[in-house]
N, C-alpha and C. Protein backbone atom coordinates (compact mmCIF):
# COMPACT_ATOMS: atom_id res chain seq x y z
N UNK A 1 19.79 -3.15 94.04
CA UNK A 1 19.42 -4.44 93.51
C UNK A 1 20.32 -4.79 92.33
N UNK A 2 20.60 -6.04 92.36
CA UNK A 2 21.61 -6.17 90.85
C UNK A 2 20.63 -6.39 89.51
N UNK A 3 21.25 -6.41 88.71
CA UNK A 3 20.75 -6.77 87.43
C UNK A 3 20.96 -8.61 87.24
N UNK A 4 19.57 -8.73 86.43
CA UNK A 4 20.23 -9.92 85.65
C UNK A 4 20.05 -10.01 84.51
N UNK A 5 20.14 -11.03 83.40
CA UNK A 5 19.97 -11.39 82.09
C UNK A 5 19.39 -12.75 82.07
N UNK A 6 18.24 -12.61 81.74
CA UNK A 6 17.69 -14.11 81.46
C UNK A 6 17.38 -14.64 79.90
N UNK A 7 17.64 -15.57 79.47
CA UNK A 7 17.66 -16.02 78.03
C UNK A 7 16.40 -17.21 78.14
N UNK A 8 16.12 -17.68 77.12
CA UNK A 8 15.23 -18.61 76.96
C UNK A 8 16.09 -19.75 75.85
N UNK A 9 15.98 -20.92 76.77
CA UNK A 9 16.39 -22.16 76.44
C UNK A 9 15.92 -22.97 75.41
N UNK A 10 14.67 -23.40 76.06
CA UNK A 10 13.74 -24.57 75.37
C UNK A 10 12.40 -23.64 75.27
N UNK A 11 12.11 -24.23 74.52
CA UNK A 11 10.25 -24.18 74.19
C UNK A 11 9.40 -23.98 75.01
N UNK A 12 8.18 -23.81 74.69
CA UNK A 12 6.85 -23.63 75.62
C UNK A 12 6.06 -24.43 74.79
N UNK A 13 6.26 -25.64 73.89
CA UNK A 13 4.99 -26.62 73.64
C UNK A 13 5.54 -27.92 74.79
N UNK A 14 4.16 -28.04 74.93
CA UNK A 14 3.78 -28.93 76.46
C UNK A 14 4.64 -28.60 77.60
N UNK A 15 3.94 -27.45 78.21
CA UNK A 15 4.54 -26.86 79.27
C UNK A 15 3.09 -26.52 79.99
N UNK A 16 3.20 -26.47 81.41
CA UNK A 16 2.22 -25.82 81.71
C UNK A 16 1.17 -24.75 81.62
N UNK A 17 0.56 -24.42 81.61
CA UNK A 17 -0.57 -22.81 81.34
C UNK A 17 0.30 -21.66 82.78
N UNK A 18 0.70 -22.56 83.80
CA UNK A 18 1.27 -21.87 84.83
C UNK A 18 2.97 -21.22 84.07
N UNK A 19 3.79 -21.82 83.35
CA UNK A 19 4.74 -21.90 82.92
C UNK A 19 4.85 -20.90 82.27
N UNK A 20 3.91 -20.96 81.09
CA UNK A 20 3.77 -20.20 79.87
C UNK A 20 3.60 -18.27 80.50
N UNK A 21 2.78 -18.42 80.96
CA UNK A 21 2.28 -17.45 81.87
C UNK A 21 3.17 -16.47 82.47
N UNK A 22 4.52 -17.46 83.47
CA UNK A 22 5.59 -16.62 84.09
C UNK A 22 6.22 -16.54 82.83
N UNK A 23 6.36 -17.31 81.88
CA UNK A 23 7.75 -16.53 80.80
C UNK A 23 6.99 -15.38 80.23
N UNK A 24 5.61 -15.33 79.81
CA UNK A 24 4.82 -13.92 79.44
C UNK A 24 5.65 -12.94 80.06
N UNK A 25 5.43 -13.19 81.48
CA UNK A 25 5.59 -12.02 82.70
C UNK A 25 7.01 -11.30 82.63
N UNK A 26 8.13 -12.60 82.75
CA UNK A 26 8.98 -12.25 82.19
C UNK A 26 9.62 -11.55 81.09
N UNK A 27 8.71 -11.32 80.09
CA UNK A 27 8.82 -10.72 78.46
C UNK A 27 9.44 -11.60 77.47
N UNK A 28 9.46 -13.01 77.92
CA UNK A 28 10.40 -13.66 76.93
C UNK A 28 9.47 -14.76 75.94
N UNK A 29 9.99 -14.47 74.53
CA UNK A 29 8.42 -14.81 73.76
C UNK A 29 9.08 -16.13 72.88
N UNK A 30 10.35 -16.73 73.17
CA UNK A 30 10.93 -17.29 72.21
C UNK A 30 12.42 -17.81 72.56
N UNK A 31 12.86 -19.03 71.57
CA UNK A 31 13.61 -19.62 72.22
C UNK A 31 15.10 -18.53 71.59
N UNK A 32 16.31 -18.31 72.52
CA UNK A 32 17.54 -17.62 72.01
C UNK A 32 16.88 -15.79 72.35
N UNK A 33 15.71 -15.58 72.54
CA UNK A 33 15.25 -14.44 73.35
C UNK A 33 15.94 -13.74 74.80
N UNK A 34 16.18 -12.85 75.19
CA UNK A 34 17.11 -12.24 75.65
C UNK A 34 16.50 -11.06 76.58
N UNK A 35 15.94 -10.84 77.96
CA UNK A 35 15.88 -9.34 78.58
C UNK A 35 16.71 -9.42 79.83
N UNK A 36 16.51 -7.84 80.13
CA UNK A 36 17.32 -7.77 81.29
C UNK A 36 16.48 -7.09 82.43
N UNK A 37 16.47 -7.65 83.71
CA UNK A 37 15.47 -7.55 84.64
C UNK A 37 16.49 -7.02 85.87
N UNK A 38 15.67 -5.96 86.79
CA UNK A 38 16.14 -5.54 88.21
C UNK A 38 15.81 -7.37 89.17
N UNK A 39 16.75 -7.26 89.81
CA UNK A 39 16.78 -9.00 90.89
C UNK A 39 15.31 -8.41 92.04
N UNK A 40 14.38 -9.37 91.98
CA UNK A 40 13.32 -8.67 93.06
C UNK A 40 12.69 -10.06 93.67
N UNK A 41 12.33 -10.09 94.61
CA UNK A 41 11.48 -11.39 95.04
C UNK A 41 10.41 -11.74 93.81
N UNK A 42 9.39 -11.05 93.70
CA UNK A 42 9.06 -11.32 92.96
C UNK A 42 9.60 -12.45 91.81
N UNK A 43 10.60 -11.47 91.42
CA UNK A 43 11.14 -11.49 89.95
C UNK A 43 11.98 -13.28 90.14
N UNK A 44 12.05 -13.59 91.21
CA UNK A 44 13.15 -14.41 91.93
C UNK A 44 12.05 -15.55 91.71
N UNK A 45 10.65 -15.28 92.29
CA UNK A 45 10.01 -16.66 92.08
C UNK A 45 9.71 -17.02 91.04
N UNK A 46 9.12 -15.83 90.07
CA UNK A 46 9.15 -16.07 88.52
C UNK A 46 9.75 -17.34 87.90
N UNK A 47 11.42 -16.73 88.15
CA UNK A 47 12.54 -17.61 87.73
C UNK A 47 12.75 -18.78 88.46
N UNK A 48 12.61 -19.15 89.47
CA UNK A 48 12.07 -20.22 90.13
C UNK A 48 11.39 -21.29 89.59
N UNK A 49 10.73 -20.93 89.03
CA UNK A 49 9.28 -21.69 88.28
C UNK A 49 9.53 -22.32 87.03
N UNK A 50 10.21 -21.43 86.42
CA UNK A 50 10.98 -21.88 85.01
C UNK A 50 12.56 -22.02 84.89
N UNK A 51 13.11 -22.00 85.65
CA UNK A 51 14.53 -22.55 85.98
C UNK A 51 14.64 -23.00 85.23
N UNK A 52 14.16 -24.36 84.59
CA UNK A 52 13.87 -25.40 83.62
C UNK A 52 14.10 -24.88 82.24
N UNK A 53 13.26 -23.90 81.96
CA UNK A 53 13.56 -23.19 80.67
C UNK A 53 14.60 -22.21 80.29
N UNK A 54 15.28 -21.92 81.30
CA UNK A 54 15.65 -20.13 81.12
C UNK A 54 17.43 -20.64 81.56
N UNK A 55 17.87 -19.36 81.28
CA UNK A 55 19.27 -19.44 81.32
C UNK A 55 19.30 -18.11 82.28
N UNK A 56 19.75 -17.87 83.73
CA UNK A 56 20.35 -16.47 84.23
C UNK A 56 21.80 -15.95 84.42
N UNK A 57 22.12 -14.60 84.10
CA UNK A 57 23.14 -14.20 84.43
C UNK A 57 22.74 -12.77 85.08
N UNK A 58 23.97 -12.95 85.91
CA UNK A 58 24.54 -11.54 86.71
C UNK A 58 25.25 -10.70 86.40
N UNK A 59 24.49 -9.42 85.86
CA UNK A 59 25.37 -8.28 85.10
C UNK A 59 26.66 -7.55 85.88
């Protein structure tokens, strides 16, 4: 599976309860925040959801 790097963009005021929730899941608590995740379906719809917020890269 590859790696990725997901960052956080924008905010979480007035965002969904669904929204807020996957960036939890994700571990990302803040904007310029930074982890690095195994690529998984899962992990794929996550980022899906918040596309909007998040920044991905491929390690």
């Amino acid at each position: 599976m590859a790696k990725v790097r997901i960052t956080q963009v924008k905010g979480l005021v007035h965002t969904l309860p669904e929204h807020k929730a996957n960036m939890a899941a994700l571990g990302l608590r803040g904007i310029g925040k930074t982890v690095e995740h195994e690529m998984t379906p899962s992990l794929a719809g996550k980022i899906a959801r918040v596309r909007h917020l998040i920044k991905v890269e491929e390690i």
